[in-house]
PDB file of N, CA and C in Angstrom:
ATOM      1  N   UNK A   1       7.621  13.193   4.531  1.00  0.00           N
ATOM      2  CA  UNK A   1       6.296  12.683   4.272  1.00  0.00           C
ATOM      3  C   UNK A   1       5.870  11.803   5.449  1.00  0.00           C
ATOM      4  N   UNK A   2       4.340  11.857   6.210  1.00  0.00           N
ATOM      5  CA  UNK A   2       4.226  11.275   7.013  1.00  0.00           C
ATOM      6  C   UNK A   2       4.277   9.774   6.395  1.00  0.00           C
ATOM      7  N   UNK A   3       4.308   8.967   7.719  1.00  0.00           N
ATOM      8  CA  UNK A   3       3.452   7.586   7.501  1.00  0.00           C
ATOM      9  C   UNK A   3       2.451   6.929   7.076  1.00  0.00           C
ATOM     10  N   UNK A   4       1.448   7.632   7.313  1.00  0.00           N
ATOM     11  CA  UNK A   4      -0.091   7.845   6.651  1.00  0.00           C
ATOM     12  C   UNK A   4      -0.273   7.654   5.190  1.00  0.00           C
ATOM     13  N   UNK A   5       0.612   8.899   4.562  1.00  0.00           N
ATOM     14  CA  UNK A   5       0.930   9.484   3.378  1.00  0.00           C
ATOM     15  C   UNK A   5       1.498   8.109   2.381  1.00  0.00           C
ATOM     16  N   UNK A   6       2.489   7.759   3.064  1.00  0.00           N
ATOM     17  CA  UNK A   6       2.767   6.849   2.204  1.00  0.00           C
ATOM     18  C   UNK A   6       2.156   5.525   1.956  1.00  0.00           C
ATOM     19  N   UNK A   7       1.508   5.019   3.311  1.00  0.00           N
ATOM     20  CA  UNK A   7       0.712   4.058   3.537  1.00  0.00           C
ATOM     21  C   UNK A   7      -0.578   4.088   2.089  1.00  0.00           C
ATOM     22  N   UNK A   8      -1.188   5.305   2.365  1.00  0.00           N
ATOM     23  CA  UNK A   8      -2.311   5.501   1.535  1.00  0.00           C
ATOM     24  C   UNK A   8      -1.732   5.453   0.015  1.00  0.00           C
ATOM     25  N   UNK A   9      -0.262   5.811   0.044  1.00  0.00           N
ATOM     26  CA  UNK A   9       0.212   5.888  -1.534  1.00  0.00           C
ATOM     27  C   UNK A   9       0.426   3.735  -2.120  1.00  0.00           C
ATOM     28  N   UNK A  10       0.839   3.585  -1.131  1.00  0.00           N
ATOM     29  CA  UNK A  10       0.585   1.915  -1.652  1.00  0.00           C
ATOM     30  C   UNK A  10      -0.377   1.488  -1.829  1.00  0.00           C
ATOM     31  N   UNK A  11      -1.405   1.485  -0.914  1.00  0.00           N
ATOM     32  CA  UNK A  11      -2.687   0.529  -0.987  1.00  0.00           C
ATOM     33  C   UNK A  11      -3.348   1.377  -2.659  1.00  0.00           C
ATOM     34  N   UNK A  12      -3.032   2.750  -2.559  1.00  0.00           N
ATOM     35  CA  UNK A  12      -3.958   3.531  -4.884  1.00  0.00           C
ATOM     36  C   UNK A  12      -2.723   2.522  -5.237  1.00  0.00           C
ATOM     37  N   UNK A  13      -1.517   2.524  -5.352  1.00  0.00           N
ATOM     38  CA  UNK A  13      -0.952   1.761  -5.839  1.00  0.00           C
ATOM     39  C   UNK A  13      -1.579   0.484  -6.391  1.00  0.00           C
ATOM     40  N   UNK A  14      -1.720  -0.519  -5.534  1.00  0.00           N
ATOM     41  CA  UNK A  14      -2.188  -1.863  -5.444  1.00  0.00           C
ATOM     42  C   UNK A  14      -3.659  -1.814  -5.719  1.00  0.00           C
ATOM     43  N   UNK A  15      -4.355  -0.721  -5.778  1.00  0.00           N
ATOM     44  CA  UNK A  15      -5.706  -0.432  -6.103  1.00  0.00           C
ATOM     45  C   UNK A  15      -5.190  -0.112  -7.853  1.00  0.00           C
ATOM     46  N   UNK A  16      -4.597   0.762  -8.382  1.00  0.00           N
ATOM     47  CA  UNK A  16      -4.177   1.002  -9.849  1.00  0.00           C
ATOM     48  C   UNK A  16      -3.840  -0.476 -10.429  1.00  0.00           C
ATOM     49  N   UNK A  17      -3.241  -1.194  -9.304  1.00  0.00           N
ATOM     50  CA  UNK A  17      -2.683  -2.439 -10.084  1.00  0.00           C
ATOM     51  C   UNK A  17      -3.613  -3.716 -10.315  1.00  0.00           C
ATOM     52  N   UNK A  18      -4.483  -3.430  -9.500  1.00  0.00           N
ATOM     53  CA  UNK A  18      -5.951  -4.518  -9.250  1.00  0.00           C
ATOM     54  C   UNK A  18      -6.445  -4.046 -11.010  1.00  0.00           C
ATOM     55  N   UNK A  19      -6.349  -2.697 -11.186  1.00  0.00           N
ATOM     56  CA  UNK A  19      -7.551  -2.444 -12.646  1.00  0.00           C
ATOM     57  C   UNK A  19      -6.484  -2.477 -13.471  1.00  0.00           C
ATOM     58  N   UNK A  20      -5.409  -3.050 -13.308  1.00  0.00           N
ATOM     59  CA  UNK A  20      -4.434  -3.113 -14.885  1.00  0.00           C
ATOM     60  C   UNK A  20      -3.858  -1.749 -15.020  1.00  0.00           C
ATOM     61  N   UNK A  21      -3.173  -0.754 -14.013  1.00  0.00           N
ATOM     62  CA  UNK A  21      -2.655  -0.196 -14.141  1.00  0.00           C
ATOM     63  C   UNK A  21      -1.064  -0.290 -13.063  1.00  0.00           C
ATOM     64  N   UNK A  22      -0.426  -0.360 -13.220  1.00  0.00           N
ATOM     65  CA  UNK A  22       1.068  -0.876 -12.833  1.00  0.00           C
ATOM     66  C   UNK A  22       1.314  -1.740 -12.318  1.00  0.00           C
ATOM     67  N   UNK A  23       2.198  -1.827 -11.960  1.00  0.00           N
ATOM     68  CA  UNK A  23       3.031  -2.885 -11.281  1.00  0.00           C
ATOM     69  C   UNK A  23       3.390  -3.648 -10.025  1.00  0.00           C
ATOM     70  N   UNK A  24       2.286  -2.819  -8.978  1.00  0.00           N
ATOM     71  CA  UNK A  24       2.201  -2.835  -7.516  1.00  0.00           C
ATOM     72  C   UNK A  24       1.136  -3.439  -7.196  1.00  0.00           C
ATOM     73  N   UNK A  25       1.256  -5.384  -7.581  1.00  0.00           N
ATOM     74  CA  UNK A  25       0.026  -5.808  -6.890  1.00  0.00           C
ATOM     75  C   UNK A  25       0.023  -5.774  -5.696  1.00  0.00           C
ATOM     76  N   UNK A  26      -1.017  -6.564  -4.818  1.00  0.00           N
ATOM     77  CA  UNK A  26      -1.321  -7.289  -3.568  1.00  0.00           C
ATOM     78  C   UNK A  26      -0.385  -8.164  -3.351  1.00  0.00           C
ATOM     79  N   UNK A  27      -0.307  -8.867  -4.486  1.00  0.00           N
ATOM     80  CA  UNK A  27       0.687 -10.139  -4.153  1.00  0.00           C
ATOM     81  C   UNK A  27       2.288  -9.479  -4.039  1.00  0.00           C
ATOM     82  N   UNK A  28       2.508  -8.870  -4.913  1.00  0.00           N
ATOM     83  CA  UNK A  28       3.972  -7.822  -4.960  1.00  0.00           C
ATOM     84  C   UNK A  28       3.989  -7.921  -3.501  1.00  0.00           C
ATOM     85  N   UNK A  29       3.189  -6.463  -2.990  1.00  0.00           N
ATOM     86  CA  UNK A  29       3.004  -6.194  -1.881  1.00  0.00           C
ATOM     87  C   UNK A  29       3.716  -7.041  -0.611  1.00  0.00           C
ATOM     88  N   UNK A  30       2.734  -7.960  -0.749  1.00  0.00           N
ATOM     89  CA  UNK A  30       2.464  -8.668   0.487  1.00  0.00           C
ATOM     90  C   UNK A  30       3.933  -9.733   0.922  1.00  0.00           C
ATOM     91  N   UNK A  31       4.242 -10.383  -0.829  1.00  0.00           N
ATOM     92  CA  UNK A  31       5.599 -10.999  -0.894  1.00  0.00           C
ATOM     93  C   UNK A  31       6.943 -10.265  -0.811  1.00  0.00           C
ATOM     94  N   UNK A  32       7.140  -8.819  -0.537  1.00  0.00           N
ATOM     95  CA  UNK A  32       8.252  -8.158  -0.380  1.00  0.00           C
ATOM     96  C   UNK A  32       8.313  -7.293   0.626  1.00  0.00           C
ATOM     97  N   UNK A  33       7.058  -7.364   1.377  1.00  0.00           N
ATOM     98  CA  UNK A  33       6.734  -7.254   3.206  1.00  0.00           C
ATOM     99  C   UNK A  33       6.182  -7.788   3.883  1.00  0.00           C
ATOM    100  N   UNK A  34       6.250  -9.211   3.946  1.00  0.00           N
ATOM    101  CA  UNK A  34       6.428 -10.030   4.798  1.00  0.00           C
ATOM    102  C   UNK A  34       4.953 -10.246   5.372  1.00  0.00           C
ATOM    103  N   UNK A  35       3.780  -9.440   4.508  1.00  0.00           N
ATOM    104  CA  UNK A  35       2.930 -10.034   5.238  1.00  0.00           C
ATOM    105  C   UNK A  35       1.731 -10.527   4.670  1.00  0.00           C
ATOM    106  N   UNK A  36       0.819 -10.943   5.203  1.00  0.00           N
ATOM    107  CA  UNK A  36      -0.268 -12.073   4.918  1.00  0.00           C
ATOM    108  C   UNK A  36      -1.101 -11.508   3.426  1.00  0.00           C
ATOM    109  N   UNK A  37      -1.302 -11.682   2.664  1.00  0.00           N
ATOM    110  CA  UNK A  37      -2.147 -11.576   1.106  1.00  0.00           C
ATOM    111  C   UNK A  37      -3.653 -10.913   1.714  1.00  0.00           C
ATOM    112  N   UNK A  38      -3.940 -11.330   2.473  1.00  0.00           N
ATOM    113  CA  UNK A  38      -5.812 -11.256   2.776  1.00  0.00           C
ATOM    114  C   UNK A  38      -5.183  -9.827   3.722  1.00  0.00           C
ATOM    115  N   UNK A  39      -4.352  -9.783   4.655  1.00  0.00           N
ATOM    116  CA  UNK A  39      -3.974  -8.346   4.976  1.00  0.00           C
ATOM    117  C   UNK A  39      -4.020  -7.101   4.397  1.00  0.00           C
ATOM    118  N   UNK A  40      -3.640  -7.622   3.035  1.00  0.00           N
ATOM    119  CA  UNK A  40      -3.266  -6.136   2.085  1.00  0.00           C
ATOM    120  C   UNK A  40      -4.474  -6.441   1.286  1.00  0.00           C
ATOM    121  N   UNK A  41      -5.132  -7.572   0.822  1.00  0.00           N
ATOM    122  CA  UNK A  41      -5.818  -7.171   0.400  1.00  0.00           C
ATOM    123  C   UNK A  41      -7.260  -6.598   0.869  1.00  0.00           C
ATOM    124  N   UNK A  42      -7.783  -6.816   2.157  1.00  0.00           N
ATOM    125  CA  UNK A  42      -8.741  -5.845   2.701  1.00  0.00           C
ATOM    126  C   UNK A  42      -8.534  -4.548   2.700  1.00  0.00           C
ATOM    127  N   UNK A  43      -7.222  -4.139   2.573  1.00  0.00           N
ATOM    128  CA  UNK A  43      -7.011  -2.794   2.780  1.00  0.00           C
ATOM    129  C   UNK A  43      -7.477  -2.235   1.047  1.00  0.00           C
ATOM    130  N   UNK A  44      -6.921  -3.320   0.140  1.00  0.00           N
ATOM    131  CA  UNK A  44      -6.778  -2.709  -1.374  1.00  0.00           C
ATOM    132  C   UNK A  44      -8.196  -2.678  -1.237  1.00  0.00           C
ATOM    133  N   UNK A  45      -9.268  -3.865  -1.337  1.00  0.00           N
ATOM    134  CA  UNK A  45     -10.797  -3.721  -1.436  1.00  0.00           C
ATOM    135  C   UNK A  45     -11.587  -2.893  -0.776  1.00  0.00           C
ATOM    136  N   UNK A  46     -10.848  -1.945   0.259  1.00  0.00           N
ATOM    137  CA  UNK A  46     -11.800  -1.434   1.198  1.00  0.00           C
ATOM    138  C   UNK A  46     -12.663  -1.609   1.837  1.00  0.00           C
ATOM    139  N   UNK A  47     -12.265  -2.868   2.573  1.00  0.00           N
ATOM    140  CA  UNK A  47     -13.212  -4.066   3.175  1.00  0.00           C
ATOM    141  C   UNK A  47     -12.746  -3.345   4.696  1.00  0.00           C
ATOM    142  N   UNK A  48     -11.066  -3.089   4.630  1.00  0.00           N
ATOM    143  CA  UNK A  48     -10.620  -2.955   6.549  1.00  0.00           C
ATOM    144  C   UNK A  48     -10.190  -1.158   6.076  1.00  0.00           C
ATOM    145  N   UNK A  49     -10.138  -0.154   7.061  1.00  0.00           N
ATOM    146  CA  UNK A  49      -9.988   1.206   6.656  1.00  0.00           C
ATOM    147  C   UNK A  49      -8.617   1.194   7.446  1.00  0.00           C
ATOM    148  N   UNK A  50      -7.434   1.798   6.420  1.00  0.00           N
ATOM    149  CA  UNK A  50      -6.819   2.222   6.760  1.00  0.00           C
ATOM    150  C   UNK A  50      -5.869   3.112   8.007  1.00  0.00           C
ATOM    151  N   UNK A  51      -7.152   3.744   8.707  1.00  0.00           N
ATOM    152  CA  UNK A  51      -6.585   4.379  10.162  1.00  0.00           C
ATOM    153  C   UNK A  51      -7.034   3.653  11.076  1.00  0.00           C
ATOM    154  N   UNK A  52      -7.707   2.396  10.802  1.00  0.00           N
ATOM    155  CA  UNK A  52      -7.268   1.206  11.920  1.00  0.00           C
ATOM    156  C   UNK A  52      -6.005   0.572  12.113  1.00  0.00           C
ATOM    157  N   UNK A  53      -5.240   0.816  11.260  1.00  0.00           N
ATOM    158  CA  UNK A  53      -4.374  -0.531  10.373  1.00  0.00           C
ATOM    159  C   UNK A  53      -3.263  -0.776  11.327  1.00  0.00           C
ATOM    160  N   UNK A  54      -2.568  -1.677  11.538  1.00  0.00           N
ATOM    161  CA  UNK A  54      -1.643  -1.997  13.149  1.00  0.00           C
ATOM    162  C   UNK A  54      -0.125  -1.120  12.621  1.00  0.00           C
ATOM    163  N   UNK A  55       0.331  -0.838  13.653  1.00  0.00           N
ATOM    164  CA  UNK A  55       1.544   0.404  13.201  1.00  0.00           C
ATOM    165  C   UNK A  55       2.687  -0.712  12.351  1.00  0.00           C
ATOM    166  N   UNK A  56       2.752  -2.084  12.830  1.00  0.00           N
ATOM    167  CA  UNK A  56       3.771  -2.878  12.030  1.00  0.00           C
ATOM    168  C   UNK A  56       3.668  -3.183  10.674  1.00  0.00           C
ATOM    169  N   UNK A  57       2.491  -3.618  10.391  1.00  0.00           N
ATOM    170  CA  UNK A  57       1.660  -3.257   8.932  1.00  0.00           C
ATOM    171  C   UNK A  57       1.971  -2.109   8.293  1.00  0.00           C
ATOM    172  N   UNK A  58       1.680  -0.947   9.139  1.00  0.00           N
ATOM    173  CA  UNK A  58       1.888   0.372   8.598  1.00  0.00           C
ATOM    174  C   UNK A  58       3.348   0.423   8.280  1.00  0.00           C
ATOM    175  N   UNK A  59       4.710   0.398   8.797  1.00  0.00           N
ATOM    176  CA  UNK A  59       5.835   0.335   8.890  1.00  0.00           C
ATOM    177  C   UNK A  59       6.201  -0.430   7.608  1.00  0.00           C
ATOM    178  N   UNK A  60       5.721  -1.540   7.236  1.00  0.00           N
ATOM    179  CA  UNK A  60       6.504  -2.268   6.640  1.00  0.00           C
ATOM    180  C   UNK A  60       6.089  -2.007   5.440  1.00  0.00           C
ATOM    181  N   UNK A  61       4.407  -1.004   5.188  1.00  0.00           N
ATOM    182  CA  UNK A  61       4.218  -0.680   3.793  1.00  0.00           C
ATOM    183  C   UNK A  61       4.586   0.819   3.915  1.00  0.00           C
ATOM    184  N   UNK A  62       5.207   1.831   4.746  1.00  0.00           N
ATOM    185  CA  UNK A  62       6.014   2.596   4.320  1.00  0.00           C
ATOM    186  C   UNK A  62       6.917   2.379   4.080  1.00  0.00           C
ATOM    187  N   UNK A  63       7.988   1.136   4.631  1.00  0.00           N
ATOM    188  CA  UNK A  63       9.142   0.442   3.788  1.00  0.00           C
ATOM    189  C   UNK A  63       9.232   0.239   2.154  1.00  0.00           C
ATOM    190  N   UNK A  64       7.896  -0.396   2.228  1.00  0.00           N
ATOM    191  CA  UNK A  64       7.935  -0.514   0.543  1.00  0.00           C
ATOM    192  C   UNK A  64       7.632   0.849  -0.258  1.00  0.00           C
ATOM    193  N   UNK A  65       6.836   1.700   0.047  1.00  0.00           N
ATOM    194  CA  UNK A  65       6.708   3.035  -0.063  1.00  0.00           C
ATOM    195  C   UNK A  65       8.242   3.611  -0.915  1.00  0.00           C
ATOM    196  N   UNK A  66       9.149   3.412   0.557  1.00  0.00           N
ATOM    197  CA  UNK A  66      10.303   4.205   0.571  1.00  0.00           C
ATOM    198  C   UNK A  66      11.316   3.661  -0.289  1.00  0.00           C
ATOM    199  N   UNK A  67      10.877   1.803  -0.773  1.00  0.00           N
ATOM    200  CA  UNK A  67      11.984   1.181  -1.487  1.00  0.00           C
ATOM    201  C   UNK A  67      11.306   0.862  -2.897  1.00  0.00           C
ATOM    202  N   UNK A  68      10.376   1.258  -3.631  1.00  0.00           N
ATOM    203  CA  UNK A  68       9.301   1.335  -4.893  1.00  0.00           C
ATOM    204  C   UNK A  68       8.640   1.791  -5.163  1.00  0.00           C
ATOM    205  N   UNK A  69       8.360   2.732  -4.294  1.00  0.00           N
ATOM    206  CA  UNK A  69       7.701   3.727  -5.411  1.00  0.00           C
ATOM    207  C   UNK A  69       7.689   5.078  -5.717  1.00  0.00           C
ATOM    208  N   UNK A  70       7.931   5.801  -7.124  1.00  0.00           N
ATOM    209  CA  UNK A  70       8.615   6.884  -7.199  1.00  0.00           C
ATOM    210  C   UNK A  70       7.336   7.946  -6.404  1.00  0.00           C
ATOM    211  N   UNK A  71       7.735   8.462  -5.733  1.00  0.00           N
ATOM    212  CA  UNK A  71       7.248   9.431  -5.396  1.00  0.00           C
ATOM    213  C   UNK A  71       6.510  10.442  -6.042  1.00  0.00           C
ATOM    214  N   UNK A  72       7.081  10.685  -7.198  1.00  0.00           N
ATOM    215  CA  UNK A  72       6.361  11.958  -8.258  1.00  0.00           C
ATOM    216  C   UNK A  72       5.147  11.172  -8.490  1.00  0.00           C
ATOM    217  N   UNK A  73       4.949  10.095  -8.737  1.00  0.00           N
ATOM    218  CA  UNK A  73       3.923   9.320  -9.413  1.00  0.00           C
ATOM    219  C   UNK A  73       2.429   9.499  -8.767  1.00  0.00           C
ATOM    220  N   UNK A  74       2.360   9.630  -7.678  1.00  0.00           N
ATOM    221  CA  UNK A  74       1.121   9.723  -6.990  1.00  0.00           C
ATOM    222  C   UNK A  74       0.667  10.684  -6.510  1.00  0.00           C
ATOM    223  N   UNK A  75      -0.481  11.015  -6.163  1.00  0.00           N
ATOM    224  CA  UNK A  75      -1.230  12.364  -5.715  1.00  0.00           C
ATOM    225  C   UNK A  75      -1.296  11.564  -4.217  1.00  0.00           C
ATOM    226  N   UNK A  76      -0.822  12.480  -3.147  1.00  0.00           N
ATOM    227  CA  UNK A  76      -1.113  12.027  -1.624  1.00  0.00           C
ATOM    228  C   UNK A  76      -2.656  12.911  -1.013  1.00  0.00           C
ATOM    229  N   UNK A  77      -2.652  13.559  -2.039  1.00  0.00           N
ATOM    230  CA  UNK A  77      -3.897  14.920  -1.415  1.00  0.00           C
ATOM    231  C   UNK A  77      -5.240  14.088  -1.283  1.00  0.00           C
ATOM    232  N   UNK A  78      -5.989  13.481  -0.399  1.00  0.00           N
ATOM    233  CA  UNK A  78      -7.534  13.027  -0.479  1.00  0.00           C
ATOM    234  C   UNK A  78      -8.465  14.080  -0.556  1.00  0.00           C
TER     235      UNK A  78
END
């Protein structure tokens, strides 16, 4: 699975979890990769677009990708 792929599978994640559907907030997010709250959350609000997003950012939410979340669970197809 690319990078992309999974990237986009966190931020529906953290978007499902904003409307009360699982377990993958912003704050989750942001506190188990190391990075800034207002980071992830422009991405969840669709305030900053995704294929700007800096490759270390990207990296560290395919980390979480690869360490939470089941895979079957999400549609990657836009």
């Amino acid at each position: 699975m690319k990078l992309t792929e999974k990237v986009e599978a966190v931020i529906k994640a953290a978007q499902a979890a904003k409307d009360g559907e699982g377990e993958h907030t912003s704050y989750r997010i942001f506190k188990e990769c190391g990075l800034t709250q207002g980071a992830i959350k422009r991405y969840v609000d669709g305030v900053s677009d995704i294929s700007r997003m800096g490759l270390g950012v990207a990296e560290k939410l395919g980390e979480y990708y690869d360490n939470h979340l089941p895979k079957a669970d999400w549609n990657y197809q836009s």
